[in-house]
PDB file of N, CA and C in Angstrom:
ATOM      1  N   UNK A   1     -35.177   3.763 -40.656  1.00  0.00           N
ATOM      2  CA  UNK A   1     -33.990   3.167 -40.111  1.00  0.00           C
ATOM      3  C   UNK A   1     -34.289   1.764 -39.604  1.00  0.00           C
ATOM      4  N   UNK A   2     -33.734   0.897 -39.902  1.00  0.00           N
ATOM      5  CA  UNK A   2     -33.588  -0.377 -39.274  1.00  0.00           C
ATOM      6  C   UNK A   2     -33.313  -0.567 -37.821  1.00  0.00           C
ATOM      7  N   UNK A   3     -33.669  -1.344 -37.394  1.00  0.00           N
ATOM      8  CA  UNK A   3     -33.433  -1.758 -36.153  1.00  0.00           C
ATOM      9  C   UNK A   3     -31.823  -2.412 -36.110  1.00  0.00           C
ATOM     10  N   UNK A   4     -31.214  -2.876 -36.713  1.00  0.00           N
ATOM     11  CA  UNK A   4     -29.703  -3.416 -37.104  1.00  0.00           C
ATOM     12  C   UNK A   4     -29.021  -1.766 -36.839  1.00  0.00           C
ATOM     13  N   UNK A   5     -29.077  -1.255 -37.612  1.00  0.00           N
ATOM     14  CA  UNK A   5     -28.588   0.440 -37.712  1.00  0.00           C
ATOM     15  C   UNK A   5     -28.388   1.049 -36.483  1.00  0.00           C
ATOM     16  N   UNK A   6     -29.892   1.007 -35.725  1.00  0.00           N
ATOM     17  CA  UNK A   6     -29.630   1.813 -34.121  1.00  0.00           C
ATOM     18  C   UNK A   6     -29.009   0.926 -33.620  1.00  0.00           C
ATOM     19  N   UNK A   7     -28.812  -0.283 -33.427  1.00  0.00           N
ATOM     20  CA  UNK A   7     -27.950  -1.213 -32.449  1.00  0.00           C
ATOM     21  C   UNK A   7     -26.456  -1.268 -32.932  1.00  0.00           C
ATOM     22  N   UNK A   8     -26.110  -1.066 -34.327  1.00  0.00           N
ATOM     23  CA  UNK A   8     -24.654  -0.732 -34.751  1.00  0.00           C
ATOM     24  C   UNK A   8     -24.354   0.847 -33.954  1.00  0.00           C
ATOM     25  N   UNK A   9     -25.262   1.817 -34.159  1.00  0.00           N
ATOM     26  CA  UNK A   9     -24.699   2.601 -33.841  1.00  0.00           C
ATOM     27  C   UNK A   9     -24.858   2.914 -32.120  1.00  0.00           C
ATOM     28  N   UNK A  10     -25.860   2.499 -31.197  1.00  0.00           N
ATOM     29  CA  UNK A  10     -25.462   2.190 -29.969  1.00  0.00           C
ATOM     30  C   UNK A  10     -24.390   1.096 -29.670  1.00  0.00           C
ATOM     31  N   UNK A  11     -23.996   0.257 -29.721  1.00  0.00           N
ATOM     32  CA  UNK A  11     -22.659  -0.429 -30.110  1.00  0.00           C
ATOM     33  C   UNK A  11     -21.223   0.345 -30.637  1.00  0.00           C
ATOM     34  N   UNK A  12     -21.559   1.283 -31.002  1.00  0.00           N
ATOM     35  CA  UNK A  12     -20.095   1.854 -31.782  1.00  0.00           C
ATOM     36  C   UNK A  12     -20.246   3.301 -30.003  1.00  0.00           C
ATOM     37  N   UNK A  13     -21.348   3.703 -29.818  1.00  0.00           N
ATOM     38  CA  UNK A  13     -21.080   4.735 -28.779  1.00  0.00           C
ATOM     39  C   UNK A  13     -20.578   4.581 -27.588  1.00  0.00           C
ATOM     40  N   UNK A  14     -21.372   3.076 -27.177  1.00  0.00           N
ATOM     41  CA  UNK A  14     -20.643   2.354 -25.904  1.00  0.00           C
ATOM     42  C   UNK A  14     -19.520   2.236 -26.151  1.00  0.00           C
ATOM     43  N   UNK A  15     -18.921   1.501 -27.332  1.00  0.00           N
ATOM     44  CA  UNK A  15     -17.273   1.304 -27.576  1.00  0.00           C
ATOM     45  C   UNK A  15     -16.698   2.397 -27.196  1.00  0.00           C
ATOM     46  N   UNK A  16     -17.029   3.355 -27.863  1.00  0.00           N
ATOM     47  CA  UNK A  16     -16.201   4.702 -27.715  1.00  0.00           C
ATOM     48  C   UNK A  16     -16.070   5.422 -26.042  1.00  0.00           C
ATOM     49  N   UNK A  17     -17.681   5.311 -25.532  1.00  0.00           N
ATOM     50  CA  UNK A  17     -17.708   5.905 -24.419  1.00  0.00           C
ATOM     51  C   UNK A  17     -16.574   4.946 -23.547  1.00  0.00           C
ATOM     52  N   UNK A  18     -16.699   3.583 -23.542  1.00  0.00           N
ATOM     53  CA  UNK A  18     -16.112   2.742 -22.869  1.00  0.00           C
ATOM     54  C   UNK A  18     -14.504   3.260 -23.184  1.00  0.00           C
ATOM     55  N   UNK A  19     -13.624   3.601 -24.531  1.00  0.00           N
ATOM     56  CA  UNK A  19     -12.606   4.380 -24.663  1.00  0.00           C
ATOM     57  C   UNK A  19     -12.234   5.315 -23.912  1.00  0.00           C
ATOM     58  N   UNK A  20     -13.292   5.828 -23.810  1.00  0.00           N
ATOM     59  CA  UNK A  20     -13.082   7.153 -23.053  1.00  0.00           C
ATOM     60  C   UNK A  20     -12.791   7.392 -22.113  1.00  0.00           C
ATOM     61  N   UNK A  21     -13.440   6.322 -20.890  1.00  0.00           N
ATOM     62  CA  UNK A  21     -13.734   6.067 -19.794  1.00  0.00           C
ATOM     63  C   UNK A  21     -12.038   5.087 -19.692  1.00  0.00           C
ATOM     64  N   UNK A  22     -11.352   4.589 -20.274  1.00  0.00           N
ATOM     65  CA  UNK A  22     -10.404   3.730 -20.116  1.00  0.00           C
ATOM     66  C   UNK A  22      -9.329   5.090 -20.091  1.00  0.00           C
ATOM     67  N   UNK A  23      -9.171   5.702 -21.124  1.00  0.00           N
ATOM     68  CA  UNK A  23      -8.315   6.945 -21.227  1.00  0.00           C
ATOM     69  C   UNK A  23      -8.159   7.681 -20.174  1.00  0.00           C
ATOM     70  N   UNK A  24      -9.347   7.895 -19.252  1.00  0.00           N
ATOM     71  CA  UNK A  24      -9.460   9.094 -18.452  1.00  0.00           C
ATOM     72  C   UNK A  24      -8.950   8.392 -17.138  1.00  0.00           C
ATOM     73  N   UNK A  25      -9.465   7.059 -17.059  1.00  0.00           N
ATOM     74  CA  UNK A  25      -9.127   6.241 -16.268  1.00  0.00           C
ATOM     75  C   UNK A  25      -7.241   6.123 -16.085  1.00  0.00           C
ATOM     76  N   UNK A  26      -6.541   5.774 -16.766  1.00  0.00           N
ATOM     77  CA  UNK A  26      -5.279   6.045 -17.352  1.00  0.00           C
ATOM     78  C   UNK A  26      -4.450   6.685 -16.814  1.00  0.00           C
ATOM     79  N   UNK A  27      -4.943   8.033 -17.662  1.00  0.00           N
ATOM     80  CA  UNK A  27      -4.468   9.704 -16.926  1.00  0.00           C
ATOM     81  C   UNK A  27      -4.439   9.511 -15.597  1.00  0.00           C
ATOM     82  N   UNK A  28      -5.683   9.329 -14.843  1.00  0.00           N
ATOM     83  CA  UNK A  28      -5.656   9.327 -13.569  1.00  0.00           C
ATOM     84  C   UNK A  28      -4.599   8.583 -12.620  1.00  0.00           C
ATOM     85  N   UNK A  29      -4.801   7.335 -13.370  1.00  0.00           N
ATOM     86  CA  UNK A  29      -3.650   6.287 -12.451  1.00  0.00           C
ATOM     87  C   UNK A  29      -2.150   7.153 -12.582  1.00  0.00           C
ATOM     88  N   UNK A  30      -1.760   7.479 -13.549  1.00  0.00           N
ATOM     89  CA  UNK A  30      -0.659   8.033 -14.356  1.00  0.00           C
ATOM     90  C   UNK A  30      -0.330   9.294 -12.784  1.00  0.00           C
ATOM     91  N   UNK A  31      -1.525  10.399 -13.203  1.00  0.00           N
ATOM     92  CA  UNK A  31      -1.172  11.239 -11.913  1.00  0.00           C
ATOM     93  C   UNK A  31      -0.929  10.839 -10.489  1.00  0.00           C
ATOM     94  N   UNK A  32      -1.743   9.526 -10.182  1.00  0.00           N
ATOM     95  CA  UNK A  32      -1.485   9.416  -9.026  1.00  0.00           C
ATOM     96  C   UNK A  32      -0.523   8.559  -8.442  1.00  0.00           C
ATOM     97  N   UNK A  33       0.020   7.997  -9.379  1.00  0.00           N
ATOM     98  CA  UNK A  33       1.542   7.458  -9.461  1.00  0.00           C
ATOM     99  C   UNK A  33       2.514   8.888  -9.564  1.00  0.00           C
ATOM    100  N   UNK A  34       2.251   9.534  -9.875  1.00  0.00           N
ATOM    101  CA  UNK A  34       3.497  10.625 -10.168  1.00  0.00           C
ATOM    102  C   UNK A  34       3.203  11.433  -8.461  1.00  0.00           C
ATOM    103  N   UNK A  35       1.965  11.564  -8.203  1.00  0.00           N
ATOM    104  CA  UNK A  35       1.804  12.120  -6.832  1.00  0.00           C
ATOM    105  C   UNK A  35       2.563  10.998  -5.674  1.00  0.00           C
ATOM    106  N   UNK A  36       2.174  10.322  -5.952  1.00  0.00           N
ATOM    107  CA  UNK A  36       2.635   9.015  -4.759  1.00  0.00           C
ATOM    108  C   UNK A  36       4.313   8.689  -5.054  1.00  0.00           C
ATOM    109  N   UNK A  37       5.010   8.958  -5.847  1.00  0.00           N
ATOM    110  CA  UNK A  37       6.454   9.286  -6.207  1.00  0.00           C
ATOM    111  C   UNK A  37       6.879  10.707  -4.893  1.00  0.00           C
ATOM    112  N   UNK A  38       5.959  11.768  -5.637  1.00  0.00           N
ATOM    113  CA  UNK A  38       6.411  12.933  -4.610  1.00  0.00           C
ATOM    114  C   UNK A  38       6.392  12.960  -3.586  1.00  0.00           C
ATOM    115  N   UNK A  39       5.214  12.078  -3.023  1.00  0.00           N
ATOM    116  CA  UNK A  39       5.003  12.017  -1.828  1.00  0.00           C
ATOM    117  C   UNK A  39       5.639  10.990  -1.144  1.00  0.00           C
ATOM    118  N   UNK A  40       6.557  10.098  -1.258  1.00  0.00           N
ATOM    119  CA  UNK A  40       7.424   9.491  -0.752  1.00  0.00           C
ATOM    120  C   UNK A  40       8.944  10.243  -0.552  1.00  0.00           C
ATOM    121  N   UNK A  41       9.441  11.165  -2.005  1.00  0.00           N
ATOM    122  CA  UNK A  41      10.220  11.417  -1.691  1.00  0.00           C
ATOM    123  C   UNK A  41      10.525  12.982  -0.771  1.00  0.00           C
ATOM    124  N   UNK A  42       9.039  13.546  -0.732  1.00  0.00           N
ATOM    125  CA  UNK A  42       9.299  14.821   0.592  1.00  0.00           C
ATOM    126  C   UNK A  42       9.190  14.029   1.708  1.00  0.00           C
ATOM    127  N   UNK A  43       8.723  12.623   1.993  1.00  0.00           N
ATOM    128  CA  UNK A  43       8.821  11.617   3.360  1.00  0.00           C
ATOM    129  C   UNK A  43      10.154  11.183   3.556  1.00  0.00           C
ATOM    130  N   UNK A  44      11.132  10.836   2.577  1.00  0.00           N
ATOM    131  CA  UNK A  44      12.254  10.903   2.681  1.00  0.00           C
ATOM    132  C   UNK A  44      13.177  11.944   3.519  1.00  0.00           C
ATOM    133  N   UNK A  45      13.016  12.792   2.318  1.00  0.00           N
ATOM    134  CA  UNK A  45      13.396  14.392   2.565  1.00  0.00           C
ATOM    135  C   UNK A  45      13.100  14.729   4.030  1.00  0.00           C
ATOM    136  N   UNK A  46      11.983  14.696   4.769  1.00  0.00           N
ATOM    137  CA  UNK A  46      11.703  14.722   5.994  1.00  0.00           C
ATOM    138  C   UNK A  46      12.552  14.203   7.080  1.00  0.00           C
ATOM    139  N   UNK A  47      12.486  13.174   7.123  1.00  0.00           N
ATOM    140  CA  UNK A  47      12.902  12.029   7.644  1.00  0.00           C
ATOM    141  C   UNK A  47      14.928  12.186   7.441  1.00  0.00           C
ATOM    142  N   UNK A  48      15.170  12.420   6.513  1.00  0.00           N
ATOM    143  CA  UNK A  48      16.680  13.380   6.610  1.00  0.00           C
ATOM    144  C   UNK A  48      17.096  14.355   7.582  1.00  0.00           C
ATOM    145  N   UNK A  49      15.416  14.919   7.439  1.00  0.00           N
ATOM    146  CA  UNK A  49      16.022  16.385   7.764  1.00  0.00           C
ATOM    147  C   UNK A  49      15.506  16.581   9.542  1.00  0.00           C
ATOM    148  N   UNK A  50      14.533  15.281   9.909  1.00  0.00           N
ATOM    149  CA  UNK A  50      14.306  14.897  11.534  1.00  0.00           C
ATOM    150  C   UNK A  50      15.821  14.095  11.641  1.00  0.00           C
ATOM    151  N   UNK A  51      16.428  13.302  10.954  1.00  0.00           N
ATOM    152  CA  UNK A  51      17.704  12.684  11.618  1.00  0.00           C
ATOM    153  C   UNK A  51      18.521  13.400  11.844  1.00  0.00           C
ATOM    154  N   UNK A  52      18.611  14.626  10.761  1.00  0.00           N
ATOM    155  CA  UNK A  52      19.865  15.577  10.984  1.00  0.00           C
ATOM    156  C   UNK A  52      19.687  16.067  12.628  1.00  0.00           C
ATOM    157  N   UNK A  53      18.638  16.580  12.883  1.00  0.00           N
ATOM    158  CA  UNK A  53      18.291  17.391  13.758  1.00  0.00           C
ATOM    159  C   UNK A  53      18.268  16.590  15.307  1.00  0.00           C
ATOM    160  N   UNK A  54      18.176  14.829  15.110  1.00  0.00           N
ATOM    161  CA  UNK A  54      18.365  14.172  16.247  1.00  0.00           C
ATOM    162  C   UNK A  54      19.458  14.221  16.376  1.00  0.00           C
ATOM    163  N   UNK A  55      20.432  13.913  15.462  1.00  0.00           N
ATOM    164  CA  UNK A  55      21.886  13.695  15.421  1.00  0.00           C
ATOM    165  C   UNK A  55      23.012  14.874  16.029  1.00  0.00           C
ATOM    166  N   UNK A  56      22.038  15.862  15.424  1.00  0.00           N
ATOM    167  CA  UNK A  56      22.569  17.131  15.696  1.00  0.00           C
ATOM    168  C   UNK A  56      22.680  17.108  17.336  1.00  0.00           C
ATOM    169  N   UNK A  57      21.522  16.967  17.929  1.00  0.00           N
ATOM    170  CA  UNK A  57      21.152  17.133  19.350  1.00  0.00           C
ATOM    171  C   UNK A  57      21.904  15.376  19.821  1.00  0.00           C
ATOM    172  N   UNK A  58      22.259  14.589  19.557  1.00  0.00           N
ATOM    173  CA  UNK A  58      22.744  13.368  19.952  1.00  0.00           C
ATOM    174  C   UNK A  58      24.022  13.953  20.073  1.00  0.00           C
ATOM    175  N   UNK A  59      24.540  14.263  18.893  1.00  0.00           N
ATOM    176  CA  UNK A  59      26.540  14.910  18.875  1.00  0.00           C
ATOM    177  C   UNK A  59      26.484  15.550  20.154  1.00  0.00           C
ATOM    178  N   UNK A  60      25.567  16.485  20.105  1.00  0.00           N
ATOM    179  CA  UNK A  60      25.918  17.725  21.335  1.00  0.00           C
ATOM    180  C   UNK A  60      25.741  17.352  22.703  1.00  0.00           C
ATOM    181  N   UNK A  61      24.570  16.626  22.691  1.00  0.00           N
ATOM    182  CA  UNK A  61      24.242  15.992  24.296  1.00  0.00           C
ATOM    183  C   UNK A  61      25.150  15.115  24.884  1.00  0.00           C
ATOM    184  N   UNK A  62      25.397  13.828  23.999  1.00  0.00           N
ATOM    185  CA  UNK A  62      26.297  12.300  24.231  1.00  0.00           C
ATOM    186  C   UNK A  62      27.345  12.139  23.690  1.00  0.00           C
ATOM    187  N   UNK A  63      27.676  13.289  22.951  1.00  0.00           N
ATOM    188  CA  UNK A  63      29.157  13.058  22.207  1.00  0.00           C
ATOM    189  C   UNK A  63      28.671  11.791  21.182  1.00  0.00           C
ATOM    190  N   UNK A  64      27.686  11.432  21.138  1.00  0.00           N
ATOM    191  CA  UNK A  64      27.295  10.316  19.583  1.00  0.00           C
ATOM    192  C   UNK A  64      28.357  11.255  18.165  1.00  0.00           C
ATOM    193  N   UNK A  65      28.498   9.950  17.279  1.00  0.00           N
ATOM    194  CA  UNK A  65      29.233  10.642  16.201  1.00  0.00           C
ATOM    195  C   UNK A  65      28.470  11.044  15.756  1.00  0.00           C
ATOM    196  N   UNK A  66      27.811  12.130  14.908  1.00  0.00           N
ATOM    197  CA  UNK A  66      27.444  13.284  14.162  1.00  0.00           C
ATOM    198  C   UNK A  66      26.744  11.709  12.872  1.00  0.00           C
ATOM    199  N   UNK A  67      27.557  11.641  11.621  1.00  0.00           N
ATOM    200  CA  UNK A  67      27.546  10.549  10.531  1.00  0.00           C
ATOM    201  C   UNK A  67      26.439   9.535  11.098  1.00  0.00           C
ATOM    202  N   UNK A  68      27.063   8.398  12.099  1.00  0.00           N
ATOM    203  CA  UNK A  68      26.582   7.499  12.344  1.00  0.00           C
ATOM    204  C   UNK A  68      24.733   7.730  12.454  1.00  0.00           C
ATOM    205  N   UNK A  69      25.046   8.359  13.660  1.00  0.00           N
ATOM    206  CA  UNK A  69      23.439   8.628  14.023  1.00  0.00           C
ATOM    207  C   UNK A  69      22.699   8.959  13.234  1.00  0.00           C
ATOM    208  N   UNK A  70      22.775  10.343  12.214  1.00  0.00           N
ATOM    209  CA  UNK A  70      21.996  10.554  11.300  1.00  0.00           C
ATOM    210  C   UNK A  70      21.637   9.824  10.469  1.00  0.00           C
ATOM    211  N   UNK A  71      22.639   8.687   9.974  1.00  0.00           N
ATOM    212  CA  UNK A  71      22.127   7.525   9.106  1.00  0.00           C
ATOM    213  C   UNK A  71      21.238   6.105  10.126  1.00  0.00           C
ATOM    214  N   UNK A  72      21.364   6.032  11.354  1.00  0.00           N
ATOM    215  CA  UNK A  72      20.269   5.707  11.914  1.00  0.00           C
ATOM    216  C   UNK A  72      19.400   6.140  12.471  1.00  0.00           C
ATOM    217  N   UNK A  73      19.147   7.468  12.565  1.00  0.00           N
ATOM    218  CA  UNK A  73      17.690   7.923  12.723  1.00  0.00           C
ATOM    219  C   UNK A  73      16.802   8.371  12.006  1.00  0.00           C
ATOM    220  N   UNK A  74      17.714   8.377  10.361  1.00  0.00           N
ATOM    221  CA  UNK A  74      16.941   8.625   9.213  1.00  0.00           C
ATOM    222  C   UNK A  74      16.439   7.329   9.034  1.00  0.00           C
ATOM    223  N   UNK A  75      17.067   6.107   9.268  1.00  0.00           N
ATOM    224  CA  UNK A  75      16.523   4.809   8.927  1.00  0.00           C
ATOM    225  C   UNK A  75      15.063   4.747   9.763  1.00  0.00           C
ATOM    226  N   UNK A  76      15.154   5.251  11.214  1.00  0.00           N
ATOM    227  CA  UNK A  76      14.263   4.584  11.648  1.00  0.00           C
ATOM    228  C   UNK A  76      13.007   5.814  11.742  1.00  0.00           C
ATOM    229  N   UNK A  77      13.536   7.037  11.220  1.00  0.00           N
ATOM    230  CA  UNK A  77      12.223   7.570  11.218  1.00  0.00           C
ATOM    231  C   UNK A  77      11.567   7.644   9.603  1.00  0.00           C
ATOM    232  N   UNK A  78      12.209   6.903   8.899  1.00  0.00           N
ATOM    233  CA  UNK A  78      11.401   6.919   7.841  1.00  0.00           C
ATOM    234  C   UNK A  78      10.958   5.693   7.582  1.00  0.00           C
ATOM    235  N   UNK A  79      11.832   4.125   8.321  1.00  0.00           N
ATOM    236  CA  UNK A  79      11.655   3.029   8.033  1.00  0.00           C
ATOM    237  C   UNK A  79      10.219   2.540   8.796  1.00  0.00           C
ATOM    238  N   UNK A  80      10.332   2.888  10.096  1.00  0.00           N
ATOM    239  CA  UNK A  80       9.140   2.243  10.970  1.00  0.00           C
ATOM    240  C   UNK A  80       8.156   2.654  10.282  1.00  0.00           C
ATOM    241  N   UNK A  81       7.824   3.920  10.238  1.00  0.00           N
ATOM    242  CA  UNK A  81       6.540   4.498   9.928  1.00  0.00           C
ATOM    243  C   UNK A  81       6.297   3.978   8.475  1.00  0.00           C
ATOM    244  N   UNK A  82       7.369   3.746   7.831  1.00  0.00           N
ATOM    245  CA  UNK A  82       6.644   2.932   6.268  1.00  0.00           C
ATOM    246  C   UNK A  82       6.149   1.585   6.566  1.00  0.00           C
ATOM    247  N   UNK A  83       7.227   0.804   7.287  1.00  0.00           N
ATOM    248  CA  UNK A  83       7.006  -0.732   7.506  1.00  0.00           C
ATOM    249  C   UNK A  83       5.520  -0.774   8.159  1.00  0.00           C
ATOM    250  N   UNK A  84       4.875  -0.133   9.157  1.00  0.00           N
ATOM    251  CA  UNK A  84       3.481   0.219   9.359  1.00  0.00           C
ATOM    252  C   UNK A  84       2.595   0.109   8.109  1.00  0.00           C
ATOM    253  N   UNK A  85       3.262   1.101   7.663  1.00  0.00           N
ATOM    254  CA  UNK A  85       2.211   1.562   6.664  1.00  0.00           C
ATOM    255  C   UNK A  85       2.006   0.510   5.516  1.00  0.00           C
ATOM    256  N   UNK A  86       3.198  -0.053   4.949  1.00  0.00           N
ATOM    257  CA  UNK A  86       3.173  -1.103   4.375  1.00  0.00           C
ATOM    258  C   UNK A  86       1.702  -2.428   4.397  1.00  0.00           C
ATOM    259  N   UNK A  87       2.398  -2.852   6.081  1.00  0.00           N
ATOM    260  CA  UNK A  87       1.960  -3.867   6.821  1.00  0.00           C
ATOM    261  C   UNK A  87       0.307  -3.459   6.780  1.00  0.00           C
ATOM    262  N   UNK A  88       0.109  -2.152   7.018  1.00  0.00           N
ATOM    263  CA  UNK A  88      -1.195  -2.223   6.416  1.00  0.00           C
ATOM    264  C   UNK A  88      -1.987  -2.189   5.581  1.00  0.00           C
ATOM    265  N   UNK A  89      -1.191  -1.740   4.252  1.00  0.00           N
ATOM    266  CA  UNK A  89      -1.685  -1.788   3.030  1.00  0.00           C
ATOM    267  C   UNK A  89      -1.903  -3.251   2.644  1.00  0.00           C
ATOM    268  N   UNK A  90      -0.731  -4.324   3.519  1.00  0.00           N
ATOM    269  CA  UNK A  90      -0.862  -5.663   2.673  1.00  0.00           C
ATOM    270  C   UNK A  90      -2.088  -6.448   3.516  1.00  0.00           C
ATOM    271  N   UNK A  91      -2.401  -5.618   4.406  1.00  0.00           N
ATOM    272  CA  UNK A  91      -3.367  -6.280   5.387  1.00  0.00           C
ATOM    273  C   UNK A  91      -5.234  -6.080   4.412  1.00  0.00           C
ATOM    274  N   UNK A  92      -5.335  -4.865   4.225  1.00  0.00           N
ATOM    275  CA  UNK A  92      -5.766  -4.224   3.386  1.00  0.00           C
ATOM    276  C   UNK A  92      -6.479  -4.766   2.703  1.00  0.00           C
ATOM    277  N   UNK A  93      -5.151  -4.892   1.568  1.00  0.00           N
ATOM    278  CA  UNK A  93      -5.720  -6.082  -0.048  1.00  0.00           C
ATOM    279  C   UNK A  93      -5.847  -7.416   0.313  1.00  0.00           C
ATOM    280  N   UNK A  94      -5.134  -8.080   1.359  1.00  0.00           N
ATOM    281  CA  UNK A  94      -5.831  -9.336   1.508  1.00  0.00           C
ATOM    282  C   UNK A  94      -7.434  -9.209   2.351  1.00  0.00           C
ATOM    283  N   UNK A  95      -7.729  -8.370   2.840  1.00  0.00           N
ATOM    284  CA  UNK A  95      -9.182  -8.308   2.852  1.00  0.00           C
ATOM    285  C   UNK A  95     -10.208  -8.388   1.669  1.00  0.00           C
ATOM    286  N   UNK A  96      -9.182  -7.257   0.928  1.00  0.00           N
ATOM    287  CA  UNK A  96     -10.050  -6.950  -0.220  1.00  0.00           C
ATOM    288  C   UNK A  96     -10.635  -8.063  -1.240  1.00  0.00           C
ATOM    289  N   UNK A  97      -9.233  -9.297  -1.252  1.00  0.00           N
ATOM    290  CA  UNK A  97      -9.071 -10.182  -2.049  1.00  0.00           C
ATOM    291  C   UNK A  97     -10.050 -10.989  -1.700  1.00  0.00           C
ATOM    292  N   UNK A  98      -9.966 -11.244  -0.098  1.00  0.00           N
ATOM    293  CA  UNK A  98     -11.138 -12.277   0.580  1.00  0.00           C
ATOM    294  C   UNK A  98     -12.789 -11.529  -0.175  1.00  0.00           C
ATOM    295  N   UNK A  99     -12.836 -10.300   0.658  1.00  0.00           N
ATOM    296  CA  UNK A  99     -13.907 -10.284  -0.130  1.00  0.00           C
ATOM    297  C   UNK A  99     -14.750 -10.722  -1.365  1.00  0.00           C
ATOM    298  N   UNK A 100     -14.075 -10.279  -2.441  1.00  0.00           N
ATOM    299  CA  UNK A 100     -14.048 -10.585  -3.403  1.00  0.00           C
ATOM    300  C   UNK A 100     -14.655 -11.983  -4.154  1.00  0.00           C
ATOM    301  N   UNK A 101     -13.739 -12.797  -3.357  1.00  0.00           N
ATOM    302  CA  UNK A 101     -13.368 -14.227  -3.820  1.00  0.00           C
ATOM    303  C   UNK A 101     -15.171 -14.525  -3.181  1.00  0.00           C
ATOM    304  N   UNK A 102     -15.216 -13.639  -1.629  1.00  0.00           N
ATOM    305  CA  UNK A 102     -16.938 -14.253  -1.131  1.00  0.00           C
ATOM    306  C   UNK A 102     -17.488 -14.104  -2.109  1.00  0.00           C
ATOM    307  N   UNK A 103     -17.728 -13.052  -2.936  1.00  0.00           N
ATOM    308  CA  UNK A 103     -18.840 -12.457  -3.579  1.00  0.00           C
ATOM    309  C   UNK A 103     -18.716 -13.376  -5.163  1.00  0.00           C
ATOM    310  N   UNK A 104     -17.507 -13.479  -5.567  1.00  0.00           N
ATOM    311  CA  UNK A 104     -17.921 -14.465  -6.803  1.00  0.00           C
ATOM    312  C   UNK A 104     -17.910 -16.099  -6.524  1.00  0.00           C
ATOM    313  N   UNK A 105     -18.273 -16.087  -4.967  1.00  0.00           N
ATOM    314  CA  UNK A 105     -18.229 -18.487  -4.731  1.00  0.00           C
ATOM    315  C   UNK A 105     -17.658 -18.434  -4.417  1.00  0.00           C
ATOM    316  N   UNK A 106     -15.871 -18.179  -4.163  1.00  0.00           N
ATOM    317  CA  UNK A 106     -15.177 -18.585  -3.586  1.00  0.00           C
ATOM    318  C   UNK A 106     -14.233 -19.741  -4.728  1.00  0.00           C
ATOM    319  N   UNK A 107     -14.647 -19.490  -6.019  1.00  0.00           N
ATOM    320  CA  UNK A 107     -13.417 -20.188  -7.042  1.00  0.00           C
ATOM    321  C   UNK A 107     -12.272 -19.311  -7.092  1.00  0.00           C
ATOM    322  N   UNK A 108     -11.198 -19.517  -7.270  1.00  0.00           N
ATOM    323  CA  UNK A 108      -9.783 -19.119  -7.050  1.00  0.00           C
ATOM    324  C   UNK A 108      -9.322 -18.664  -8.374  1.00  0.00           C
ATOM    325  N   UNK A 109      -9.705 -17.261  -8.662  1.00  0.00           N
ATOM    326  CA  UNK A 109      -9.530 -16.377  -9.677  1.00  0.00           C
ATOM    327  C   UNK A 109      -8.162 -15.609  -9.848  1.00  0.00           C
TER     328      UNK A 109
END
C-alpha cells in the first residue's frame, strides 16, 4: 500500500467521522430546542394558573375585578422572572464573547 492510499483513506474517515459528529450534533440542538419550547410553555401555563389563583384571592379579599387582575398577575409572574432571566443570559454571552475575543488578540471577529 502506498503511503497516498492510507492518507486518502484516513482523510475520507475523518470526513465521515466529522459527519457524524455534525449529525449527532444537530439532533441534539433540534431536541433541545423542542425541550426549551416545552419548557417555556408549562412556565406560561404556570404563571396562568398562579394569576388565576391571586386574582381569585384579590376578587374575594378587595373586591379587585376577577379579568383585570389575572391578566396582571399573569404578566408579572411570568414577565419579571423571564426579564431576569433574560438579562442574564445577555449578561452571560457578552462575557462569553469578551472572552473569546481575549483568547484570539482581541481582532473583531
Amino acid at each position: 500500500m502506498s503511503k497516498e492510499s492510507r492518507t486518502a483513506r484516513r482523510h475520507r474517515g475523518d470526513a465521515e467521522a466529522a459527519r457524524a459528529t455534525r449529525e449527532v450534533a444537530s439532533r441534539a440542538v433540534r431536541r433541545l430546542d423542542v425541550l426549551e419550547w416545552v419548557i417555556l410553555f408549562a412556565a406560561a401555563l404556570l404563571s396562568v394558573g398562579a394569576g388565576a389563583l391571586v386574582a381569585l384571592l384579590a376578587a374575594h379579599s378587595f373586591g379587585l375585578p376577577f379579568r383585570a387582575t389575572l391578566i396582571v398577575a399573569s404578566l408579572l409572574i411570568f414577565g419579571v422572572p423571564g426579564w431576569f432571566a433574560v438579562r442574564r443570559a445577555r449578561r452571560e454571552d457578552e462575557a462569553f464573547r469578551e472572552k473569546i475575543l481575549r483568547e484570539i488578540g482581541g481582532s473583531d471577529v
